[in-house]
C-alpha atoms as a PDB file:
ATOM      1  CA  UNK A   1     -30.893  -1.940 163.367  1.00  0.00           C
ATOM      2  CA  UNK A   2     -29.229  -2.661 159.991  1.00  0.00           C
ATOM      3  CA  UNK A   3     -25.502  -1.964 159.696  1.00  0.00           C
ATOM      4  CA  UNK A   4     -23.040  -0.874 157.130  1.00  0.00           C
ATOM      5  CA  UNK A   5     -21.559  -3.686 155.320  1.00  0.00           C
ATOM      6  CA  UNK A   6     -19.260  -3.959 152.584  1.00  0.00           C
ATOM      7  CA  UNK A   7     -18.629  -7.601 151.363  1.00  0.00           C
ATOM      8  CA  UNK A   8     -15.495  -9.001 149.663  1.00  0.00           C
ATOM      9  CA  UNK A   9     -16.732 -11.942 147.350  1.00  0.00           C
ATOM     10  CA  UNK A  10     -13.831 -13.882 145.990  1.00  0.00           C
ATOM     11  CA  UNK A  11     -13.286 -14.155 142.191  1.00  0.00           C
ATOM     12  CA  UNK A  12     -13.076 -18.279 142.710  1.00  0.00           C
ATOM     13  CA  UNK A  13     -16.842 -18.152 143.689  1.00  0.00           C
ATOM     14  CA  UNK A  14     -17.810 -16.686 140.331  1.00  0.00           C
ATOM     15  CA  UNK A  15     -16.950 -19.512 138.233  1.00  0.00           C
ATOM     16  CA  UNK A  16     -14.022 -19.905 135.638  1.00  0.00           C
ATOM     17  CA  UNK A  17     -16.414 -19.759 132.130  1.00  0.00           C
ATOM     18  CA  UNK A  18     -19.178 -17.281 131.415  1.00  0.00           C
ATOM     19  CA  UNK A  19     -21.910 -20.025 132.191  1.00  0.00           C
ATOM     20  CA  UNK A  20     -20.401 -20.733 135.568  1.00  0.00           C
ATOM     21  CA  UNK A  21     -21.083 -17.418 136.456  1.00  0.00           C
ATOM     22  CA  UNK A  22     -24.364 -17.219 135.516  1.00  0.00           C
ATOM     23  CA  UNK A  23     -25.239 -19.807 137.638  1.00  0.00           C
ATOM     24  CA  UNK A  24     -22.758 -18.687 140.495  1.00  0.00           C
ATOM     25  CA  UNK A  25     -24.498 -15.192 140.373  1.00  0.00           C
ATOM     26  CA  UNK A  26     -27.678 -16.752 141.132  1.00  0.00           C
ATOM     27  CA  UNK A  27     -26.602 -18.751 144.085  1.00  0.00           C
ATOM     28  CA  UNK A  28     -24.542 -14.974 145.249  1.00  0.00           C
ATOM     29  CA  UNK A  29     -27.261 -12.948 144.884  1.00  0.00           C
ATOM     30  CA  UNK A  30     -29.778 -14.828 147.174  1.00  0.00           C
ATOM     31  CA  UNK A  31     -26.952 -14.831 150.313  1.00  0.00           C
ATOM     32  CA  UNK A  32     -26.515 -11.347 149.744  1.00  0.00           C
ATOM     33  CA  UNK A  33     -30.469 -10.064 149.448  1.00  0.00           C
ATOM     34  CA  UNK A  34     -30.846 -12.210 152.530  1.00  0.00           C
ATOM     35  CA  UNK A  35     -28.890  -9.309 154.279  1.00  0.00           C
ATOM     36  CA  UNK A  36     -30.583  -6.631 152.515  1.00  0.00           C
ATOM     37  CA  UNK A  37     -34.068  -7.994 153.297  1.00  0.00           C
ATOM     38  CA  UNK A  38     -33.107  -7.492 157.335  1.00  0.00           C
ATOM     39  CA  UNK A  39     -31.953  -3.662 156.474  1.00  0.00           C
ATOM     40  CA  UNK A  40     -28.660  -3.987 155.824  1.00  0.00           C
ATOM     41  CA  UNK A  41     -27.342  -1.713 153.245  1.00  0.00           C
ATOM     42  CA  UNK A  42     -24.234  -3.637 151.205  1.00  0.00           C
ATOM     43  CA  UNK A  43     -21.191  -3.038 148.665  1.00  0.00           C
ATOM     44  CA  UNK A  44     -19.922  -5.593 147.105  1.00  0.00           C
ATOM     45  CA  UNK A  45     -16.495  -6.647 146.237  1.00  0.00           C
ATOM     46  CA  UNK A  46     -15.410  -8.851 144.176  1.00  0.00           C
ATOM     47  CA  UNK A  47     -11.836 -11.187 142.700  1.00  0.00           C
ATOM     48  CA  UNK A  48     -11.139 -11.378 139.371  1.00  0.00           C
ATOM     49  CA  UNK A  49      -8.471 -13.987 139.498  1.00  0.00           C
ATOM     50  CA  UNK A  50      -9.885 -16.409 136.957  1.00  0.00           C
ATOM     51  CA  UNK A  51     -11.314 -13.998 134.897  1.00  0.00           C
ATOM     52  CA  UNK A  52      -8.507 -11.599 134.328  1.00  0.00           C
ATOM     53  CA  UNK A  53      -6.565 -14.191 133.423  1.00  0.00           C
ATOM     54  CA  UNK A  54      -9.127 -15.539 131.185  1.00  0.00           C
ATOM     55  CA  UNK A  55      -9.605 -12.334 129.268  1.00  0.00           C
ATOM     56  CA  UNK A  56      -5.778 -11.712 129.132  1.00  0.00           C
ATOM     57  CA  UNK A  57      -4.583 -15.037 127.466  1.00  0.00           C
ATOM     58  CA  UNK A  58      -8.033 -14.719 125.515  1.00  0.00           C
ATOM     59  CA  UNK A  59      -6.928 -10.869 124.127  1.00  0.00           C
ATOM     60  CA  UNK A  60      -3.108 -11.026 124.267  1.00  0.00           C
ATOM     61  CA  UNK A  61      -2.483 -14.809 122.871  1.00  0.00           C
ATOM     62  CA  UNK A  62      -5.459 -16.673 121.062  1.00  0.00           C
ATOM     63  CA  UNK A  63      -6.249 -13.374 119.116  1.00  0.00           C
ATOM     64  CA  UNK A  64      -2.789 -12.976 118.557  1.00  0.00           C
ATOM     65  CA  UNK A  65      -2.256 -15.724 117.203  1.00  0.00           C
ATOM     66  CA  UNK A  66      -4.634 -15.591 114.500  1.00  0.00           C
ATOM     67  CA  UNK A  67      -4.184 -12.240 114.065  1.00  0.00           C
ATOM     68  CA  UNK A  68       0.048 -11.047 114.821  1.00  0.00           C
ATOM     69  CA  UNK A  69      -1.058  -6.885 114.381  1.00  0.00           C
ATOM     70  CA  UNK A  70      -3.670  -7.207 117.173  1.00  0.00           C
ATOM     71  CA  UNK A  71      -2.355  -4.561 120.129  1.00  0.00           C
ATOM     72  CA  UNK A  72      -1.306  -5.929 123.333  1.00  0.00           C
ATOM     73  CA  UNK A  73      -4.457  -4.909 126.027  1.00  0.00           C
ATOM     74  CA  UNK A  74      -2.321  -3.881 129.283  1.00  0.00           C
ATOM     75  CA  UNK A  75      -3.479  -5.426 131.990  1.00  0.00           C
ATOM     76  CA  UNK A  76      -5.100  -2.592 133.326  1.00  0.00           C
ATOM     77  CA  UNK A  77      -7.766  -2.940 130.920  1.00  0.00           C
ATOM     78  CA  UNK A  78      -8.462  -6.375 130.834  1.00  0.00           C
ATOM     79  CA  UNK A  79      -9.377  -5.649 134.942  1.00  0.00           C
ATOM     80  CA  UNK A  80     -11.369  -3.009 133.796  1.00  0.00           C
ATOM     81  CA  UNK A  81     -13.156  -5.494 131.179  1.00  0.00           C
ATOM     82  CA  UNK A  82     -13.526  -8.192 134.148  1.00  0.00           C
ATOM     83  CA  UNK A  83     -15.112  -5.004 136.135  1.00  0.00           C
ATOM     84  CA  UNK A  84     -17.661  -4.839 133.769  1.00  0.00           C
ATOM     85  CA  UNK A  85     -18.633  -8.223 132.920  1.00  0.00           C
ATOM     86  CA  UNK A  86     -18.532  -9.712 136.186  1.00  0.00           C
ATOM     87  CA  UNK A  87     -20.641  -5.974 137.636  1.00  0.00           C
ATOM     88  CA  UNK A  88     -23.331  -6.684 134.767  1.00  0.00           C
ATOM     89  CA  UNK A  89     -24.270 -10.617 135.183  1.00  0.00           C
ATOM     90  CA  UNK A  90     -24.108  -9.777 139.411  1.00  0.00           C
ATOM     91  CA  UNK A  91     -26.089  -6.709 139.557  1.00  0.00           C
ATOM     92  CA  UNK A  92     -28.894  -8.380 137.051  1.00  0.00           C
ATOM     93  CA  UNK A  93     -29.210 -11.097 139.458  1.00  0.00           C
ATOM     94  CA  UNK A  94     -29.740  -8.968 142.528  1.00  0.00           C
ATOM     95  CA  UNK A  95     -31.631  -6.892 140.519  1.00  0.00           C
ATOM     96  CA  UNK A  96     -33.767 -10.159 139.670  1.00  0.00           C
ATOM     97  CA  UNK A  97     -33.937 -11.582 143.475  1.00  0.00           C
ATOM     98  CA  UNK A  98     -34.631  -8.124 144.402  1.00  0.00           C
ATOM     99  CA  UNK A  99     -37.685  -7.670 142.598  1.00  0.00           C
ATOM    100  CA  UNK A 100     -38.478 -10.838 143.346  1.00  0.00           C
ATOM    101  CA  UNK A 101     -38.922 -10.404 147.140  1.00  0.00           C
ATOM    102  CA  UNK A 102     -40.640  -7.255 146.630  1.00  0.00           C
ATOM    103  CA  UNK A 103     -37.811  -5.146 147.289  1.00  0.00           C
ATOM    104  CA  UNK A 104     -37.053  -2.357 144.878  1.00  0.00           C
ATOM    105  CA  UNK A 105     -34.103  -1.358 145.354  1.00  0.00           C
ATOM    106  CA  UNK A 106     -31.674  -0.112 142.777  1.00  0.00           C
ATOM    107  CA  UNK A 107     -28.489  -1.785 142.009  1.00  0.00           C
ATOM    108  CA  UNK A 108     -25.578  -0.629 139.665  1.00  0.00           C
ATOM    109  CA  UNK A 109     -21.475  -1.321 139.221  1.00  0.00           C
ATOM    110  CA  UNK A 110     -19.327   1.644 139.679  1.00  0.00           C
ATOM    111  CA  UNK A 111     -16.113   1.000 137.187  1.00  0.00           C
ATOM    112  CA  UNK A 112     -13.256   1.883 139.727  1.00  0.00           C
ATOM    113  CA  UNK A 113      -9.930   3.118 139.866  1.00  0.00           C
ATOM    114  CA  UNK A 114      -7.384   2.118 142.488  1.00  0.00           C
ATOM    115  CA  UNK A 115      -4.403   4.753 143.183  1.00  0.00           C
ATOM    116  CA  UNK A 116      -1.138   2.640 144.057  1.00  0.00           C
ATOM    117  CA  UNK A 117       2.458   3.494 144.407  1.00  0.00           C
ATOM    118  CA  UNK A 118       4.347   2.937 141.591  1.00  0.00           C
ATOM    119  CA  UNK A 119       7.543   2.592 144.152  1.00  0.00           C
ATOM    120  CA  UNK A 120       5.542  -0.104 145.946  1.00  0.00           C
ATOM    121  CA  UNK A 121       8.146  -3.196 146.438  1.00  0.00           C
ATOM    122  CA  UNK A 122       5.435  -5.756 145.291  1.00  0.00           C
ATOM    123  CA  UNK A 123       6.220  -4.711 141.834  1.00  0.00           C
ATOM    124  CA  UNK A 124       9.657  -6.118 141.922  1.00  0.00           C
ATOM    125  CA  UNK A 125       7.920  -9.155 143.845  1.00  0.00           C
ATOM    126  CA  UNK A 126       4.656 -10.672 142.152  1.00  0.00           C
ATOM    127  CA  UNK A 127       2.576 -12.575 144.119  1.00  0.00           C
ATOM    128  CA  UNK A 128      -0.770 -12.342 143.261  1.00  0.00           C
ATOM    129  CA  UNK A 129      -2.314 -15.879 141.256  1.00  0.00           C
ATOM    130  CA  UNK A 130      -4.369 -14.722 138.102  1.00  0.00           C
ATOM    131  CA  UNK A 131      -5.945 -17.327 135.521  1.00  0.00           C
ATOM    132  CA  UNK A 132      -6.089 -20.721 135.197  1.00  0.00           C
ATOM    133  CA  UNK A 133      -4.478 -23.814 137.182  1.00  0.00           C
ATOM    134  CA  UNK A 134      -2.026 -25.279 135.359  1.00  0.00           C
ATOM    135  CA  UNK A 135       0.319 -28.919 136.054  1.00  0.00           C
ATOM    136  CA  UNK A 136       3.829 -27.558 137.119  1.00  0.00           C
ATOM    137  CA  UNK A 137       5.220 -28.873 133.536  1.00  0.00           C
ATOM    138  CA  UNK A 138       2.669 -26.668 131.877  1.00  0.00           C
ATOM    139  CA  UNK A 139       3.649 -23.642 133.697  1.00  0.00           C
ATOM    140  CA  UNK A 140       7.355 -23.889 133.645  1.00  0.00           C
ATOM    141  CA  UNK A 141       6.702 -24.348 129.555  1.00  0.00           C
ATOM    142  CA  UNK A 142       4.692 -20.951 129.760  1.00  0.00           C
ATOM    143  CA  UNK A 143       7.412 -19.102 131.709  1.00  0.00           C
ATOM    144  CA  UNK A 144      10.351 -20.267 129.678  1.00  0.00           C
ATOM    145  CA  UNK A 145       7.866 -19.342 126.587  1.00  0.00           C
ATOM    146  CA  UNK A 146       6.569 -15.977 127.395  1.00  0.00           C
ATOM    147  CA  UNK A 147       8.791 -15.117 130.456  1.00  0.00           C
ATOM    148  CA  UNK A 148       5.824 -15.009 133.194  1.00  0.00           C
ATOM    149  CA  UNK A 149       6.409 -15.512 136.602  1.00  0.00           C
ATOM    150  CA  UNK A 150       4.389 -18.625 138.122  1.00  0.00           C
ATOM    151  CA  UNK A 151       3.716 -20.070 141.436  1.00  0.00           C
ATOM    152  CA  UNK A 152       2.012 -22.560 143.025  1.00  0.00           C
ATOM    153  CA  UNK A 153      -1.373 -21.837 144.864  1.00  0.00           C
ATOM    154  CA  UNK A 154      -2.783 -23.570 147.942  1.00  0.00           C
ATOM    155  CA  UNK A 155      -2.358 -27.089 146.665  1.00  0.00           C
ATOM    156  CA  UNK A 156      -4.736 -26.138 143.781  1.00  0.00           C
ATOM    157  CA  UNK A 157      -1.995 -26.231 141.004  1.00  0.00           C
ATOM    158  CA  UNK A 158      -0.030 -23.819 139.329  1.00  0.00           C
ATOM    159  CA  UNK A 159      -0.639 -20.371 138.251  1.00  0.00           C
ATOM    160  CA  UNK A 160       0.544 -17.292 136.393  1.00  0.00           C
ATOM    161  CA  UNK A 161       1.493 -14.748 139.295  1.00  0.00           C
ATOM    162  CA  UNK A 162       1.588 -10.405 138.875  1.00  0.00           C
ATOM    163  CA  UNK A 163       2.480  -7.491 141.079  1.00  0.00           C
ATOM    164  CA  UNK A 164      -0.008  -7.064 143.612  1.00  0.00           C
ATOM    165  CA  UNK A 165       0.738  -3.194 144.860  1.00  0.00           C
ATOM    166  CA  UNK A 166      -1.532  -2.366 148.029  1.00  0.00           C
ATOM    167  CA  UNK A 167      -4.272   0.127 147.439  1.00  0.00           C
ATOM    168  CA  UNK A 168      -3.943   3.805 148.129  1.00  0.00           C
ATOM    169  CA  UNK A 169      -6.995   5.430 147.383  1.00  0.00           C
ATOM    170  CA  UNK A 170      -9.902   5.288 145.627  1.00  0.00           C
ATOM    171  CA  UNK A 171     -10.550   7.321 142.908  1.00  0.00           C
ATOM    172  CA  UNK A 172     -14.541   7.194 142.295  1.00  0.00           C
ATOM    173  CA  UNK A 173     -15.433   6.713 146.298  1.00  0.00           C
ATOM    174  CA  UNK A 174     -17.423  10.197 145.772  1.00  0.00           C
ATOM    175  CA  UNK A 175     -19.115   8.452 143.653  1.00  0.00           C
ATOM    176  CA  UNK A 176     -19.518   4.945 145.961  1.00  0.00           C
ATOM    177  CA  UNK A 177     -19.972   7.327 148.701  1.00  0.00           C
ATOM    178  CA  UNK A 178     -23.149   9.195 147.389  1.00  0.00           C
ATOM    179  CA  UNK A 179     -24.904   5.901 145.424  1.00  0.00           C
ATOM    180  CA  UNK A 180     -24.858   3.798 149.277  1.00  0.00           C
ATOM    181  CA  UNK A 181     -25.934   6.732 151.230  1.00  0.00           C
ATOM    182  CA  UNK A 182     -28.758   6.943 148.713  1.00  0.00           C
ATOM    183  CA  UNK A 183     -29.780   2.980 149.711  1.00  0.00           C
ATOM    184  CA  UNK A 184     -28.828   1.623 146.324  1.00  0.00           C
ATOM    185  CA  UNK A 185     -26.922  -1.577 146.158  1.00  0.00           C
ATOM    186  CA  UNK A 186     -23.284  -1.069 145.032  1.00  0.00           C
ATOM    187  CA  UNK A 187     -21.017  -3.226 143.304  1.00  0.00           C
ATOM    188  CA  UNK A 188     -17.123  -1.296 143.747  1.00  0.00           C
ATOM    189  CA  UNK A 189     -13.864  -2.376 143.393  1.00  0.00           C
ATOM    190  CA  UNK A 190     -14.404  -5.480 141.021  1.00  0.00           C
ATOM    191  CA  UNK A 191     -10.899  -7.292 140.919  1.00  0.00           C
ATOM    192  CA  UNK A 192      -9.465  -4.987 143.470  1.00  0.00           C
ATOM    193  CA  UNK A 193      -9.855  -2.328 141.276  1.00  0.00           C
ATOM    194  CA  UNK A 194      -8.048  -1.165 138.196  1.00  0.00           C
ATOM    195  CA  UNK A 195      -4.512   0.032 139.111  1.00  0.00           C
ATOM    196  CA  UNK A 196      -3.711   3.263 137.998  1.00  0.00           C
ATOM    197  CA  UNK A 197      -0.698   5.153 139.627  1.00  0.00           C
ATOM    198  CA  UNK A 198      -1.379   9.140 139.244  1.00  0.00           C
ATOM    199  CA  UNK A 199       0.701  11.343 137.239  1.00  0.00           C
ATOM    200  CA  UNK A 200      -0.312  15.120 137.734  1.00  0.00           C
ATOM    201  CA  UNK A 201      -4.064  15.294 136.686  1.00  0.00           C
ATOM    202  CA  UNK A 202      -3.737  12.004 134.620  1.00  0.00           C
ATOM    203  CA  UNK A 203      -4.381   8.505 135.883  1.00  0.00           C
ATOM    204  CA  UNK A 204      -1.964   5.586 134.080  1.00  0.00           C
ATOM    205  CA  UNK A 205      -2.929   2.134 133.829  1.00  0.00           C
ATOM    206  CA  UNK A 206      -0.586  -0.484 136.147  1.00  0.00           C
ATOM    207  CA  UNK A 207       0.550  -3.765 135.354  1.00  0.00           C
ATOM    208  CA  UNK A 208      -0.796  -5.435 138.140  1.00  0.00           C
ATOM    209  CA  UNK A 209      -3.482  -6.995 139.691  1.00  0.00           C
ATOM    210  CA  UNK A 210      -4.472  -5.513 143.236  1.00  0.00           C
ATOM    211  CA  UNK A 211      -5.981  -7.983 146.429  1.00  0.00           C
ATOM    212  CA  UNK A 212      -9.599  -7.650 146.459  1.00  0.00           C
ATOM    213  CA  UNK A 213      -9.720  -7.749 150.207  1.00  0.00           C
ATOM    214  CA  UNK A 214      -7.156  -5.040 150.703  1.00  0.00           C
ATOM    215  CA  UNK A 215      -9.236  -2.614 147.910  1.00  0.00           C
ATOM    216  CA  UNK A 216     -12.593  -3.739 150.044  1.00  0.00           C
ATOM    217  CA  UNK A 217     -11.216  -2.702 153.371  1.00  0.00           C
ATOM    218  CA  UNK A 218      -9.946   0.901 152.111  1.00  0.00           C
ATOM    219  CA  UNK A 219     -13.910   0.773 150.297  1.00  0.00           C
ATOM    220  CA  UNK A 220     -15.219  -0.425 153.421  1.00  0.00           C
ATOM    221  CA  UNK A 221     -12.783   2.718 155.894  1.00  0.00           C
ATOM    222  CA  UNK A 222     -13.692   5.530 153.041  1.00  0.00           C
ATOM    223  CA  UNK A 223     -17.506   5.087 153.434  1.00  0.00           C
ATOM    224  CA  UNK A 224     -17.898   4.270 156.916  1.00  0.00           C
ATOM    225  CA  UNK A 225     -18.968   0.577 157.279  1.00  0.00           C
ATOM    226  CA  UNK A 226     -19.659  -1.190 160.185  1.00  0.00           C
ATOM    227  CA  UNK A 227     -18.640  -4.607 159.552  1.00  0.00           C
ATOM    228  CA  UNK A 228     -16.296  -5.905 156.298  1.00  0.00           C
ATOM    229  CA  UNK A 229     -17.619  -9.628 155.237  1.00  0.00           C
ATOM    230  CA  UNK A 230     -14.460 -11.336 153.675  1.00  0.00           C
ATOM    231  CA  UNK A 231     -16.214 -14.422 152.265  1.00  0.00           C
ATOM    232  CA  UNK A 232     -13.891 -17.405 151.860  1.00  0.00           C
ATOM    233  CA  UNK A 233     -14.061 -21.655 150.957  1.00  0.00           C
ATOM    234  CA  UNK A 234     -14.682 -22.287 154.575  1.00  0.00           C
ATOM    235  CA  UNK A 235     -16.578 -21.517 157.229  1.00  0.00           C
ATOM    236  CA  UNK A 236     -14.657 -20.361 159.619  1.00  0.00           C
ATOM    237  CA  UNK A 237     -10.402 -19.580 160.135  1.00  0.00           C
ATOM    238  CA  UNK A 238      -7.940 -21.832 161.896  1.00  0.00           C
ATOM    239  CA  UNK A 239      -5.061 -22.547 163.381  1.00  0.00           C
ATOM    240  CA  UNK A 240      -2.505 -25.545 162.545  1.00  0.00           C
ATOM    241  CA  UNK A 241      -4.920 -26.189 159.703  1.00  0.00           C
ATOM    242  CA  UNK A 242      -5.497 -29.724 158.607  1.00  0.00           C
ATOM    243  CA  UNK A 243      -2.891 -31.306 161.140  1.00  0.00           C
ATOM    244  CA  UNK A 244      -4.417 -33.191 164.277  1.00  0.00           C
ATOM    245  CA  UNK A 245      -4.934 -30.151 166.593  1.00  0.00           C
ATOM    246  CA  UNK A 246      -6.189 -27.881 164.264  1.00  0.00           C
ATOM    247  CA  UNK A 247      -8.063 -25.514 165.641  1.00  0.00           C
ATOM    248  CA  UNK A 248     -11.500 -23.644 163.994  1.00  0.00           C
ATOM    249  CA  UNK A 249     -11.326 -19.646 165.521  1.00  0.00           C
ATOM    250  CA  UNK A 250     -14.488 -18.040 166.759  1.00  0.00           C
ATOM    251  CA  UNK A 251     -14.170 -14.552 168.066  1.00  0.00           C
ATOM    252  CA  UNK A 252     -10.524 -13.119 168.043  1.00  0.00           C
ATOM    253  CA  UNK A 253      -8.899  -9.833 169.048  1.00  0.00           C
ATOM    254  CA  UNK A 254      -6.606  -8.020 166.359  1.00  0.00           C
ATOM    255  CA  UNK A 255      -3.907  -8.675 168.549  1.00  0.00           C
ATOM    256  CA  UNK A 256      -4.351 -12.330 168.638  1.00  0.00           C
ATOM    257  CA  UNK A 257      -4.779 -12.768 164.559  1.00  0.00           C
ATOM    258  CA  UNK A 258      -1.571 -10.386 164.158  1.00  0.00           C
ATOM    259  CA  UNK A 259       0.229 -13.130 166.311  1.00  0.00           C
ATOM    260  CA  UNK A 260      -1.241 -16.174 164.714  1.00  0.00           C
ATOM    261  CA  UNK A 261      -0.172 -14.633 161.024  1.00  0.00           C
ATOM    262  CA  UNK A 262       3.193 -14.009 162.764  1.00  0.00           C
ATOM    263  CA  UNK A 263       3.498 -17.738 163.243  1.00  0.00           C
ATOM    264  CA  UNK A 264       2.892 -18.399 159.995  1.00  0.00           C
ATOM    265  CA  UNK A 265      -0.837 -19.682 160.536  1.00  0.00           C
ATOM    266  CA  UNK A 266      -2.497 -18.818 157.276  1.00  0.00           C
ATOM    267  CA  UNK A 267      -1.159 -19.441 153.606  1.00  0.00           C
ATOM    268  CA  UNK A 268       0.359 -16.227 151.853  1.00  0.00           C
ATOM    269  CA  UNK A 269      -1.992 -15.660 148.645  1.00  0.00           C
ATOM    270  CA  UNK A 270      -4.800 -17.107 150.718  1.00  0.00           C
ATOM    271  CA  UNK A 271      -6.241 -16.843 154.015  1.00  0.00           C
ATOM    272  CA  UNK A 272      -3.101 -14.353 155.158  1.00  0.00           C
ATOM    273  CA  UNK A 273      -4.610 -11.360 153.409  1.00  0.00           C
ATOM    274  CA  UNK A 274      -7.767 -11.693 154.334  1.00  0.00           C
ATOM    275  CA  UNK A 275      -6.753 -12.047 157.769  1.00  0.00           C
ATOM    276  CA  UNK A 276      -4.552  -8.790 157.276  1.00  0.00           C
ATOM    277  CA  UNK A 277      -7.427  -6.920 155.844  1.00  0.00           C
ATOM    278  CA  UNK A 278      -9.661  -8.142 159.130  1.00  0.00           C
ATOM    279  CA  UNK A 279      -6.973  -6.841 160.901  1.00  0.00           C
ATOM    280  CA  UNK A 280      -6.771  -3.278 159.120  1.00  0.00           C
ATOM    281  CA  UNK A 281     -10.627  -2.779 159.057  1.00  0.00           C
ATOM    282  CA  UNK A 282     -11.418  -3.534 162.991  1.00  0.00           C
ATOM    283  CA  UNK A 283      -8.631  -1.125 163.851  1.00  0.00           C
ATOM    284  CA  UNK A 284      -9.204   1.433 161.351  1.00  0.00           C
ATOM    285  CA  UNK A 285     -12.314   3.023 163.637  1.00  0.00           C
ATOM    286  CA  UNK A 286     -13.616   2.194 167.098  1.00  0.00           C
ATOM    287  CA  UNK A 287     -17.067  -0.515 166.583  1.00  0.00           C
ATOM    288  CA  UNK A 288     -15.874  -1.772 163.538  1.00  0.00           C
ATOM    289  CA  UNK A 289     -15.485  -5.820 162.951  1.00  0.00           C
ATOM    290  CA  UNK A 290     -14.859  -7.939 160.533  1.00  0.00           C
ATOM    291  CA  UNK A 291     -15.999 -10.917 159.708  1.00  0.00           C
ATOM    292  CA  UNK A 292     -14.479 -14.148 157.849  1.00  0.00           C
ATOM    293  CA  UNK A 293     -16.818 -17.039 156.679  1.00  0.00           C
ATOM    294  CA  UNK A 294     -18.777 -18.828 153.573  1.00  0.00           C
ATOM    295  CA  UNK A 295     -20.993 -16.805 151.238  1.00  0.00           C
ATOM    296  CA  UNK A 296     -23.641 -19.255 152.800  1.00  0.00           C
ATOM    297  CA  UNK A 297     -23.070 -18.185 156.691  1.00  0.00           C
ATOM    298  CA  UNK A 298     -22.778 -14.590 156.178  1.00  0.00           C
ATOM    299  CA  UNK A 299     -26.556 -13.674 157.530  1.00  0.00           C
ATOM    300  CA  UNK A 300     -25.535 -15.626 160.420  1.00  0.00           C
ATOM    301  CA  UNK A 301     -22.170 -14.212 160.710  1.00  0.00           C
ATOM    302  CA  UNK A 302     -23.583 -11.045 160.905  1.00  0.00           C
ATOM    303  CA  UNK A 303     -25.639 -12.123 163.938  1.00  0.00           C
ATOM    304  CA  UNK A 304     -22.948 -13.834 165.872  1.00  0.00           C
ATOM    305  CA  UNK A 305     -23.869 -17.372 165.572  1.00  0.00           C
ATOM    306  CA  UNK A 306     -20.831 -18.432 162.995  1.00  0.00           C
ATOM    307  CA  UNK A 307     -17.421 -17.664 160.988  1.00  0.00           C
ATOM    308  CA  UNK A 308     -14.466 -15.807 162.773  1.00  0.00           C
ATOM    309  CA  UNK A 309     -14.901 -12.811 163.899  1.00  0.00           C
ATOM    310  CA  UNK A 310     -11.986 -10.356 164.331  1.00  0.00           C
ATOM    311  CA  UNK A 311     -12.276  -6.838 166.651  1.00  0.00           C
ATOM    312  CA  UNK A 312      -9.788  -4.818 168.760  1.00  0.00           C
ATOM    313  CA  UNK A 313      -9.633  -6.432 172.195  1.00  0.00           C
ATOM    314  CA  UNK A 314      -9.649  -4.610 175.094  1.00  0.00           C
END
């Protein structure tokens, strides 16, 4: 019997230039219509982290400048521009693979909003990598330049780091809600969604950039999935990663993964919140799992034979 999935896709996956991502799509679309063809219905997720970035320095510093008078875009908007982009090349390809396999079913983006507090602590603490990798010496030039905070990430380099404000609500899941119970193919939540903290009736644009796997798990509580897919650069999670007893996880309770990011097992920025996302989503509602592995294991995932798998223990 199919089951309720929502899928997290990471923004890394999609390529860093427009023609990386046409090709990524491709590649995405055929993992993900593999689950569709056994009568799964899905919503998709995805990161923005190279994009954003891309479409910010693009915007708010080559245009700039050329041209001094050009408005600053808030960040806000270029998510909601990295929404769109990144919603129109993916849902053309499943469109395209769809069709292909003789399956019509109807695919479209939803442009979201993401409610967060604008009290939340992470905006006096940003975390969250967007844009390029850059050598340490770069980035220390483009903080003592335009007074951005930077970090390094994973070993990969540095970056430019935001706010990263957990999610709160989302504001179109009516409209998430209605297009997945109606079997279409939903792309939600692009980038986390766009950050908007609510002022009466009005919705205001946040400077920040919200963790796609946090925005998927409240997408993935709010319309009653069975299993959240958190696809990541390897197969599976582990313990004492890359040292001589590392160890790859299979099946794990909640209560075990809450203790292993306790011990500082997973890298903050990286494998931590999708573990704490696992975490939230199998506890949220009895049945419900999650599931952590490569965009290329996911079918299998699904049925048991690969990636971690995280549920309440009993």
């Amino acid at each position: 019997m199919g089951k309720r999935i929502v899928i997290a896709l990471g923004g890394n996956a999609l390529g860093n230039t427009l023609t990386e991502q046409m090709a990524a799509v491709k590649h995405t679309a055929k993992a993900i219509v593999d689950l569709i063809a056994e009568g799964h219905e899905v919503i998709i997720s995805h990161g923005n982290g190279p994009q954003v970035g891309m479409i910010h320095h693009a915007v708010n510093e080559l245009t700039r400048a050329v041209e001094q008078d050009f408005p600053i875009i808030p960040l806000s908007v270029c998510v909601a521009m990295s929404q769109s982009y990144i919603g129109y090349d993916l849902q053309n390809a499943l469109r395209e693979e769809l069709l292909d396999r003789g399956i019509p079913k109807p695919c479209a983006t939803v442009i979201t909003q993401v409610v967060v507090d604008p009290e939340d602590p992470a905006f006096q603490n940003p975390s969250k990598p967007i844009g390029r990798f850059m050598s340490k010496e770069e980035a220390e030039a483009l903080r003592d330049e335009k007074g951005y905070e930077i970090m390094e990430d994973a070993g990969r380099g540095w970056r430019r780091v935001v706010a990263s404000p957990k999610p709160r609500d989302i504001v179109e899941i009516d409209t998430v809600r209605a297009l997945f119970n109606a079997g279409q193919v939903v792309i939600a939540g692009g980038g986390g969604g766009i950050p908007v903290v609510r002022q009466g009736n009005h919705l205001k644009g946040a400077s920040a950039v919200i963790d796609k796997d946090f925005a998927s798990c409240l997408i993935a509580q709010q319309v009653d999935a069975d299993v959240l897919i958190i696809l990541t650069a390897v197969e599976k999670c582990a313990i004492n990663f890359g040292k001589p007893d590392q160890k790859w996880l299979d099946n794990i309770t909640t209560d075990e993964a809450r203790q292993y990011c306790k011990e500082g097992q997973f890298a903050p920025g990286s494998m931590l919140p999708k573990v704490e996302a696992a975490i939230k989503f199998a506890e949220s509602a009895p049945g419900r799992k999650a599931l952590i592995t490569l965009l290329e294991k996911a079918r299998d995932g699904i049925d048991g034979k690969t990636g971690t798998v995280i549920t309440v223990g009993h």
